[in-house]
Protein backbone atom coordinates (compact mmCIF):
# COMPACT_ATOMS: atom_id res chain seq x y z
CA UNK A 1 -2.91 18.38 -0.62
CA UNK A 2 -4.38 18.60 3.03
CA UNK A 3 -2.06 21.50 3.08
CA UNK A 4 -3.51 22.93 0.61
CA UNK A 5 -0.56 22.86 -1.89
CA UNK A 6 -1.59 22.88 -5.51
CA UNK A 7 0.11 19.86 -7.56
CA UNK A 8 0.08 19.23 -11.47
CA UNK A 9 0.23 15.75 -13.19
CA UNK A 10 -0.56 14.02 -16.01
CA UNK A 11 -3.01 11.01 -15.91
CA UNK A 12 -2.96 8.86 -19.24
CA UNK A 13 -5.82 6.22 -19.23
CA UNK A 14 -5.59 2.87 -20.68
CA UNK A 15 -8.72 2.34 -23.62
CA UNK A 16 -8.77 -1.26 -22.34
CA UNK A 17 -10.19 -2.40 -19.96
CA UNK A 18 -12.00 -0.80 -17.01
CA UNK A 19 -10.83 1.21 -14.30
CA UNK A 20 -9.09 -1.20 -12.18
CA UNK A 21 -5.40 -0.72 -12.04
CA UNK A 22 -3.51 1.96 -12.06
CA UNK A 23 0.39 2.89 -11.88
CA UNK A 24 1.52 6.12 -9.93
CA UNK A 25 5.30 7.64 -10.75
CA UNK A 26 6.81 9.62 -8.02
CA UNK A 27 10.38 11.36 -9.29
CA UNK A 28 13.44 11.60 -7.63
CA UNK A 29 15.48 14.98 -6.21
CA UNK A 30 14.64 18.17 -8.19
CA UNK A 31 12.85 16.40 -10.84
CA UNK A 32 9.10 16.22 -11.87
CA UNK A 33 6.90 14.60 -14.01
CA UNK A 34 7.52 15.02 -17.34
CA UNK A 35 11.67 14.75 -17.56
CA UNK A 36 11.51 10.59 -16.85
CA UNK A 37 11.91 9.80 -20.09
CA UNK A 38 11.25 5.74 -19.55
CA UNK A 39 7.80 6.18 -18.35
CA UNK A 40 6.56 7.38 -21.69
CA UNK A 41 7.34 4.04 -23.81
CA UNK A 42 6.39 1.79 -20.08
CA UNK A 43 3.01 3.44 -20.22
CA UNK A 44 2.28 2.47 -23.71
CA UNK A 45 3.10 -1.53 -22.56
CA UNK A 46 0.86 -0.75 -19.49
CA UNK A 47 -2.05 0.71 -21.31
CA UNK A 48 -1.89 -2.31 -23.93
CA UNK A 49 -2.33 -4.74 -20.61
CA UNK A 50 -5.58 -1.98 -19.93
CA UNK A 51 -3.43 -0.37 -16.71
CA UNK A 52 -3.49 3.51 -16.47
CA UNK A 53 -0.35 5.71 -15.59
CA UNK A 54 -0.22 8.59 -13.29
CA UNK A 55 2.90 10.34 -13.47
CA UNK A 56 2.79 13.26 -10.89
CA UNK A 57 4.97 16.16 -9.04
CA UNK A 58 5.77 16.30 -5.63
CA UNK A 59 6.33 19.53 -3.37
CA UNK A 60 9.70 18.87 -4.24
CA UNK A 61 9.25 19.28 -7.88
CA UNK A 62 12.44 20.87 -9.40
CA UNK A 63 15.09 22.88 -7.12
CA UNK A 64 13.18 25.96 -6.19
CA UNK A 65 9.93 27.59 -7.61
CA UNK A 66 7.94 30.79 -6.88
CA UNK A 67 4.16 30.26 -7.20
CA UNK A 68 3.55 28.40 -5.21
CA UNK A 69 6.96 29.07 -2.93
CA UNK A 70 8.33 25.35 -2.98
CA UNK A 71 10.65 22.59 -4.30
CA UNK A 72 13.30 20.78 -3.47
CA UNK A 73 15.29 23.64 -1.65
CA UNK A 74 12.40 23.81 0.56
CA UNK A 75 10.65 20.27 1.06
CA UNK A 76 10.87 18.39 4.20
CA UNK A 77 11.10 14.84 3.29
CA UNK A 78 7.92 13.23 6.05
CA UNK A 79 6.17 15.79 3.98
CA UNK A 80 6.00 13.00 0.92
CA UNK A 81 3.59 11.54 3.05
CA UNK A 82 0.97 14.61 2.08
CA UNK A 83 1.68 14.69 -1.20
CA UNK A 84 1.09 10.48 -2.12
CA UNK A 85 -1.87 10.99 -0.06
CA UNK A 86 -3.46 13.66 -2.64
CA UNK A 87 -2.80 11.51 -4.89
CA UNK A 88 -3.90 8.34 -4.04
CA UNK A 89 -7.03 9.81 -3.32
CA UNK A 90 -7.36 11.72 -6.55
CA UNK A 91 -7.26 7.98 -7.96
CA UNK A 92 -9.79 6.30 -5.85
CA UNK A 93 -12.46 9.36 -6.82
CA UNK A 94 -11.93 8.13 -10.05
CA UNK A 95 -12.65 4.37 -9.38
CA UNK A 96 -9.41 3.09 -9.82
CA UNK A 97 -9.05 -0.18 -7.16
CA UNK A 98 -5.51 -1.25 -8.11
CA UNK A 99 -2.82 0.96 -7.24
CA UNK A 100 1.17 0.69 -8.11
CA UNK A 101 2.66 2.57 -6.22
CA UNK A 102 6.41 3.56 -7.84
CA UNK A 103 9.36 6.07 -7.60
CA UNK A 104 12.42 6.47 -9.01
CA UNK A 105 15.94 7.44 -7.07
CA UNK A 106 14.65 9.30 -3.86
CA UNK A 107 10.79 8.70 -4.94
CA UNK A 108 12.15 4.99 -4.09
CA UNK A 109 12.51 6.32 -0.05
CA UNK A 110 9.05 8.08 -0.43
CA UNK A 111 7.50 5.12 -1.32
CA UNK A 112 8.91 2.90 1.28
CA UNK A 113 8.27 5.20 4.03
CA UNK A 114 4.32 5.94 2.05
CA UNK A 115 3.86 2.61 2.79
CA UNK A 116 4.60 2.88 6.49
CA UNK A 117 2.94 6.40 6.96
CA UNK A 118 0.20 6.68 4.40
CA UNK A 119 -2.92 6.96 5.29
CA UNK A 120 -4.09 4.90 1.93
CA UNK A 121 -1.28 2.34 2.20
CA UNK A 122 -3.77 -0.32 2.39
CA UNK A 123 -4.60 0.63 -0.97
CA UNK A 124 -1.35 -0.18 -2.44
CA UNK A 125 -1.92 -3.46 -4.28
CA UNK A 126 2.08 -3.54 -5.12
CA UNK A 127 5.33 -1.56 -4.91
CA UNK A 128 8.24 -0.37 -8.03
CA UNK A 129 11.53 1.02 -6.51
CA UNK A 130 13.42 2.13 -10.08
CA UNK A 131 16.86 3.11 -9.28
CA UNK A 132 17.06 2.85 -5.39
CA UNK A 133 19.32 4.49 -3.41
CA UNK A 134 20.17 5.71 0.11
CA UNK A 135 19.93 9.47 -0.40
CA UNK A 136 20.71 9.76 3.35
CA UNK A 137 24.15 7.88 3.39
CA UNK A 138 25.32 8.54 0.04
CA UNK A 139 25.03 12.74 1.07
CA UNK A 140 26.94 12.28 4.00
CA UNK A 141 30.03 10.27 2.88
CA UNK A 142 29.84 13.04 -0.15
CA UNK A 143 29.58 15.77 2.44
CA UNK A 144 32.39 14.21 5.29
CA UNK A 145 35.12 13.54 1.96
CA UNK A 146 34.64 17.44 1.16
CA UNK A 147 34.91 18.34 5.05
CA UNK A 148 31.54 20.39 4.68
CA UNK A 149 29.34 18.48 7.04
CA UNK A 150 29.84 19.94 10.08
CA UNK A 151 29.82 23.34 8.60
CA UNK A 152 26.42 22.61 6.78
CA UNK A 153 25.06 21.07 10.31
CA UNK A 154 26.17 24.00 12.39
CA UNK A 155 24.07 26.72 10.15
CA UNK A 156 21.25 24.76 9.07
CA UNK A 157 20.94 23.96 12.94
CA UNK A 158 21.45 27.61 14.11
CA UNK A 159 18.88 29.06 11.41
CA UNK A 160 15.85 26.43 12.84
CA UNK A 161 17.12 27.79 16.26
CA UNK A 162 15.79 30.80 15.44
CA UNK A 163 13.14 30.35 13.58
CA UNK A 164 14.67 30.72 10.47
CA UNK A 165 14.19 27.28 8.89
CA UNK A 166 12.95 28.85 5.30
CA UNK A 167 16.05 30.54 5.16
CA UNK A 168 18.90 29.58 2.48
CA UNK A 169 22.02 27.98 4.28
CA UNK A 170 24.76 29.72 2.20
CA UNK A 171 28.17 28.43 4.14
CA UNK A 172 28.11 26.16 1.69
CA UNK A 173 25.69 27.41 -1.24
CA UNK A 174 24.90 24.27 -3.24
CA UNK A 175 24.68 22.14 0.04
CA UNK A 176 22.80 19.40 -1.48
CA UNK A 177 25.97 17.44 -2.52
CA UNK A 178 27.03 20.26 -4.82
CA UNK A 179 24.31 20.34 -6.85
CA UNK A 180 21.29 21.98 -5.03
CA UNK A 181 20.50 24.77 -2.96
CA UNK A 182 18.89 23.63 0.36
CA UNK A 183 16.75 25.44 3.54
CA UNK A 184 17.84 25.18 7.11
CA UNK A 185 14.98 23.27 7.89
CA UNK A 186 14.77 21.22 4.59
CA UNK A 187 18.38 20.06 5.13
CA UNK A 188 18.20 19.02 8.27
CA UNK A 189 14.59 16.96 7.23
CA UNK A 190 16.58 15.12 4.95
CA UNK A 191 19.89 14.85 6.16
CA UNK A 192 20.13 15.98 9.97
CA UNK A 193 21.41 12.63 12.60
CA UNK A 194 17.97 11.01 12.86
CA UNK A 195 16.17 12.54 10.05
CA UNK A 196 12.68 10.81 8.56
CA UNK A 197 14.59 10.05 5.33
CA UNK A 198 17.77 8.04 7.15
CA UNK A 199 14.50 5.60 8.81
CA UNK A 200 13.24 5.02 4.58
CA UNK A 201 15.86 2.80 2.97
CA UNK A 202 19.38 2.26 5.28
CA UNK A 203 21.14 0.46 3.00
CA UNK A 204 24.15 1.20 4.52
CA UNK A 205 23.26 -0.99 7.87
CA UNK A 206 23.43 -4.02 5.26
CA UNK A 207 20.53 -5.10 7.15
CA UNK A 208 17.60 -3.74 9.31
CA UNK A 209 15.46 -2.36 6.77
CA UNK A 210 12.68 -1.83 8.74
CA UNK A 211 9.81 0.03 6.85
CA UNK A 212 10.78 -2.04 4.07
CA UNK A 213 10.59 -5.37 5.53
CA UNK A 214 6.88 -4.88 6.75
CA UNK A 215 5.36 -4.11 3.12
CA UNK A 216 2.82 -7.04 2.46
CA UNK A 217 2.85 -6.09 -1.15
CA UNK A 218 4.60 -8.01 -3.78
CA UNK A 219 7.85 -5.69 -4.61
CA UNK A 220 9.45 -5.07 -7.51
CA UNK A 221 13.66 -3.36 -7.22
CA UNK A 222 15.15 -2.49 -10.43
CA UNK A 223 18.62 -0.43 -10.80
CA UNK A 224 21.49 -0.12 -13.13
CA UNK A 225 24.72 -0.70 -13.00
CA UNK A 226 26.15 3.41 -13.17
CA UNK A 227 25.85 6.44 -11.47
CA UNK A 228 24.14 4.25 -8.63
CA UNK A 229 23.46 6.00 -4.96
CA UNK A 230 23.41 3.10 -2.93
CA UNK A 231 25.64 3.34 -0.40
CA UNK A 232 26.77 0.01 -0.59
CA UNK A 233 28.09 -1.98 -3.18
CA UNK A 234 24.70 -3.12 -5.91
CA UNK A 235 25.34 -6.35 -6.18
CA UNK A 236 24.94 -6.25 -1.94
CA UNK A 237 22.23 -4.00 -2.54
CA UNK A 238 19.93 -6.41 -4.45
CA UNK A 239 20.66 -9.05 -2.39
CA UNK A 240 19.85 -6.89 0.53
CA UNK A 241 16.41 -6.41 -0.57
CA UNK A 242 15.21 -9.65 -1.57
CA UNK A 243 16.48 -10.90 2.32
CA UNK A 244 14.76 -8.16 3.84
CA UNK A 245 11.24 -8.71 2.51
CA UNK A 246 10.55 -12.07 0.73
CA UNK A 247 7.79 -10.69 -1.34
CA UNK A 248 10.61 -8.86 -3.82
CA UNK A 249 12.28 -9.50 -6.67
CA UNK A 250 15.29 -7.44 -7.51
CA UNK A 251 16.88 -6.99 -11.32
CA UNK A 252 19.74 -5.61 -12.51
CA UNK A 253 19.87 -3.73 -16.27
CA UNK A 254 23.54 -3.95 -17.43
CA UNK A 255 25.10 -1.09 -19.14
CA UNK A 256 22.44 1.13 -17.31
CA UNK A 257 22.38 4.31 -15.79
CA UNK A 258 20.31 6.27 -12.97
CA UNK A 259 17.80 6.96 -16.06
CA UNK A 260 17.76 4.23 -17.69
CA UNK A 261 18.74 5.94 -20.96
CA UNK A 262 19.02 3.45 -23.73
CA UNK A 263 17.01 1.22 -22.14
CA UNK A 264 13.89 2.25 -21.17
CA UNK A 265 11.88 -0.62 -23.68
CA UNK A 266 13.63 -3.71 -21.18
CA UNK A 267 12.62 -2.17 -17.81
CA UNK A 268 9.32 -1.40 -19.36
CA UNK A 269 9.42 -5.20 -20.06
CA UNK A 270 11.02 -6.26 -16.53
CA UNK A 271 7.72 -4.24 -15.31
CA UNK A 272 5.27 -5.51 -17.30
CA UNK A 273 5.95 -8.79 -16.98
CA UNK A 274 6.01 -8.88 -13.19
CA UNK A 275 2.72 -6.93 -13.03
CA UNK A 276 1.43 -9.66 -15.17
CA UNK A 277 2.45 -12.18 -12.47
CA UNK A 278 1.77 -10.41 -10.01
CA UNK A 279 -0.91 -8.02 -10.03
């Protein structure tokens, strides 16, 4: 990255074809590339229609690693921004001129605000949101039902005070919705009044999706109907997003989770077939 962060990825080239389009996977909080289990049968379909697959790792790869010192504990969310443009330019060395540009649960929100920040946005030639969600809102109604919020906010903000943003916030250990350790200054990135990430996807204003609504891309929303982090209500959700920008089309897998376990061969499908018509 221009930071100088080291990254790691696997790239899996189609035989057909040449080097025109590829598809770029981004994964959501604490993940990385290789635990997605539905990209592995959706880039078999994509390499059969000659389009490559680039599944990749963020800086916010997993919760917390040593060497190099980052992860999600650490990561401040603009900092996606860095990271997509690596990798988009990794791509274009290689000669690819057709670039999908997809995440999955808060890789959904990177995307988005990519496409507003990115320096190679221009080179996106379409967008995949897999299991969308508003990370923002759905943390904070978590956090405000267990009457940790203001607790959380008062460290985290007191550490960056003084200069302590790396540190650990431990009033409430696992301040990432009881799941994940988080920095001062990482918290506050993602979840702080105002952060970058509350801007990405505000689902919750059930309108006034700004970033979104300016992609000139043709979009593609897909999302389950379990374990869903969308604020609001999915069937308002997908409706939502094919108001806010007229160049998506939203689907809905039923008896679907956040993973799409179980049904990984129809979304590779649902994909597929609107990169056929699309792309």
């Amino acid at each position: 990255t221009k930071d100088k962060l080291p990254l790691y990825g696997l790239l899996l080239e189609s035989k057909k074809g040449s080097k025109k389009a590829l598809f770029i996977e981004l994964h959501g909080t604490a993940s990385n590339f290789y635990e997605n289990e539905f990209m592995w049968p959706l880039a078999q379909e994509l390499g059969k229609q000659g389009i490559s697959t680039l599944v990749v790792n963020t800086r916010g790869a997993d919760s917390l690693q040593a060497y190099p010192f980052r992860g999600n504990a650490l990561e401040k969310f603009e900092d996606c921004v860095l990271d997509i443009d690596a990798w988009v330019e990794f791509v274009l060395k290689k000669g690819y001129k057709k670039i999908i540009l997809s995440g999955h649960s808060l890789g959904t929100q990177k995307v988005i605000y990519y496409m507003e920040k990115g320096k190679y946005a221009r080179k996106v030639a379409s967008v995949i949101l897999l299991a969308f969600a508003d990370s923002y809102a759905y943390h904070n109604y978590f956090v405000e039902k267990t009457a940790k919020k203001e607790i959380i906010l008062r460290e985290a903000k007191k550490l960056v005070n003084e200069g302590k943003g790396d540190t650990m916030l431990r009033s409430v250990w696992l301040a990432h919705r009881d799941r994940f350790p988080k920095s001062a200054a990482s918290y506050l990135s993602f979840f702080g009044e105002g952060s970058e990430l509350s801007k990405a996807l505000p689902l919750r204003n059930k309108g006034k999706l700004s970033m979104y609504s300016k992609i000139k891309v043709p979009i593609l929303a897909v999302i389950g109907d379990r374990e869903e982090y969308t604020a609001i209500s999915i069937k308002e959700s997908l409706f939502l997003l094919k108001k806010e920008n007229k160049l998506a089309e939203a689907h809905q897998i039923k008896n679907c989770d956040h993973d799409f376990t179980g049904k990984e061969r129809e979304l590779a499908k649902i994909i597929v077939g609107f990169l056929k018509r699309k792309l």
